[in-house]
Protein backbone atom coordinates (compact mmCIF):
# COMPACT_ATOMS: atom_id res chain seq x y z
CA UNK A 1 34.06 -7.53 17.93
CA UNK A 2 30.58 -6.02 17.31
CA UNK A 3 30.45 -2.99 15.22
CA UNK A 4 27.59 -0.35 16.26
CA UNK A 5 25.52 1.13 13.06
CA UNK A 6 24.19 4.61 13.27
CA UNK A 7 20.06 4.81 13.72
CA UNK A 8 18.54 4.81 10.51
CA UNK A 9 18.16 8.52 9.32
CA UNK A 10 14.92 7.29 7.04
CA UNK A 11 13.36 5.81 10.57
CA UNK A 12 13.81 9.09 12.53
CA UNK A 13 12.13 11.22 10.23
CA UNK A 14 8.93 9.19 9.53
CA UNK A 15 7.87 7.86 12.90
CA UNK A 16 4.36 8.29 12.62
CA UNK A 17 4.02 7.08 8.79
CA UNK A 18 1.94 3.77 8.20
CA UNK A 19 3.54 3.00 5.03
CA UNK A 20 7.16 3.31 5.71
CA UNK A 21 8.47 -0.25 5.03
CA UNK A 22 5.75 -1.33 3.17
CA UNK A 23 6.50 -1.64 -0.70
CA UNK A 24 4.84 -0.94 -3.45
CA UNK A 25 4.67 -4.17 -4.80
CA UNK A 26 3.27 -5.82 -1.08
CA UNK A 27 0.32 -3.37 -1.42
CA UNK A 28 -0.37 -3.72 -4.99
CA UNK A 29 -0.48 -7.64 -3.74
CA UNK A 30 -2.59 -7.07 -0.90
CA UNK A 31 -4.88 -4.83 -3.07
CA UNK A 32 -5.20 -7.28 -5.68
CA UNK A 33 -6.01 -10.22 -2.91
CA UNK A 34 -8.47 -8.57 -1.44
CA UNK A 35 -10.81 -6.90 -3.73
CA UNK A 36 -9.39 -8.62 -7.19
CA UNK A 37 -8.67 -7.11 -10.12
CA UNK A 38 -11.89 -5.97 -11.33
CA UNK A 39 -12.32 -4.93 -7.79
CA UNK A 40 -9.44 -2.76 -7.49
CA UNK A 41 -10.44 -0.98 -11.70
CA UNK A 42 -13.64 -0.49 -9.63
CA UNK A 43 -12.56 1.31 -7.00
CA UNK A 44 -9.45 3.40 -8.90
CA UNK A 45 -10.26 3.83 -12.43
CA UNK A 46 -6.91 3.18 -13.97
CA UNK A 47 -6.41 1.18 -17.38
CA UNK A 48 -3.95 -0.93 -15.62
CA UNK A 49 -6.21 -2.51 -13.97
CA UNK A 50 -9.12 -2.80 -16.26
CA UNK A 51 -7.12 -4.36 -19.80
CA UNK A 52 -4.77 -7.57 -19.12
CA UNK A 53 -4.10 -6.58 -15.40
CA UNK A 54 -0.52 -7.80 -14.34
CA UNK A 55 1.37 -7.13 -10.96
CA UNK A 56 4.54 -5.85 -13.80
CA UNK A 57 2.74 -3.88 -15.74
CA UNK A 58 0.67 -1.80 -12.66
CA UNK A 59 4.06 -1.24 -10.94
CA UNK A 60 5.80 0.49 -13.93
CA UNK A 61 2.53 2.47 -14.45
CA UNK A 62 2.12 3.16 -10.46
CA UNK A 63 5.87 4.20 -10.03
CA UNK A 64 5.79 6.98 -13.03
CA UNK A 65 2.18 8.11 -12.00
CA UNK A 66 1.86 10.39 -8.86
CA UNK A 67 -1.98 10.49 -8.16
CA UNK A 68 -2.32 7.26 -9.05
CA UNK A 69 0.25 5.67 -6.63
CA UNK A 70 -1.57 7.88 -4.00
CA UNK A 71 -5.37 6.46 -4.83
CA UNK A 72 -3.69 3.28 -4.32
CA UNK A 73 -1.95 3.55 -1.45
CA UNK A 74 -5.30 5.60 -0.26
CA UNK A 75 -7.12 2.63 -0.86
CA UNK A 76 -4.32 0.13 1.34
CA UNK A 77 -4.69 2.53 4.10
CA UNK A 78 -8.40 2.99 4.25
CA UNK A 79 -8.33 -1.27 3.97
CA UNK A 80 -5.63 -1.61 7.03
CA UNK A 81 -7.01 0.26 9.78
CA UNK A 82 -6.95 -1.56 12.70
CA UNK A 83 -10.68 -3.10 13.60
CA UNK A 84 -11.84 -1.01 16.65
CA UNK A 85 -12.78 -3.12 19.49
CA UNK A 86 -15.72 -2.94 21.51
CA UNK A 87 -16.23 -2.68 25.08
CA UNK A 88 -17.54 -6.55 26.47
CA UNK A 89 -17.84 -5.13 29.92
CA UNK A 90 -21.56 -4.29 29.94
């Protein structure tokens, strides 16, 4: 017997949004991968990421900070827009 599970109420109200399903934690990662940390204290001026960087510590201090959660996930965006692709027709 299969049961059927109602559609995902989270889903159906953020269609459109590029970081729904994407954690905190996976873009801290990704952040810290691509641009390292002195990279990333560069780009967003946050202690965190200047003095004894850790994925821990960042998280706590992302989670309980507002504007700094959004300058990071700013910064994953701006990093994961698809490349545009060029017309080889000519």
């Amino acid at each position: 017997m299969t049961t059927k599970h109602p559609p995902d109420p989270v889903a159906a109200v953020q269609p459109n949004n590029p970081l729904h399903g994407i954690t905190l934690e996976a873009m801290l990662c990704e952040l810290v991968s691509r641009h390292g940390w002195d990279g990333l204290g560069r780009r967003i001026e946050i202690r965190c990421f200047l003095n004894e960087p850790s994925i821990a510590s960042s998280l706590k201090f992302l989670r309980r900070t507002p504007w700094a959660r959004d300058q990071v996930e700013a910064l994953y965006l701006a990093g994961a827009k698809p490349a545009v692709r060029q017309d080889d027709s000519k």
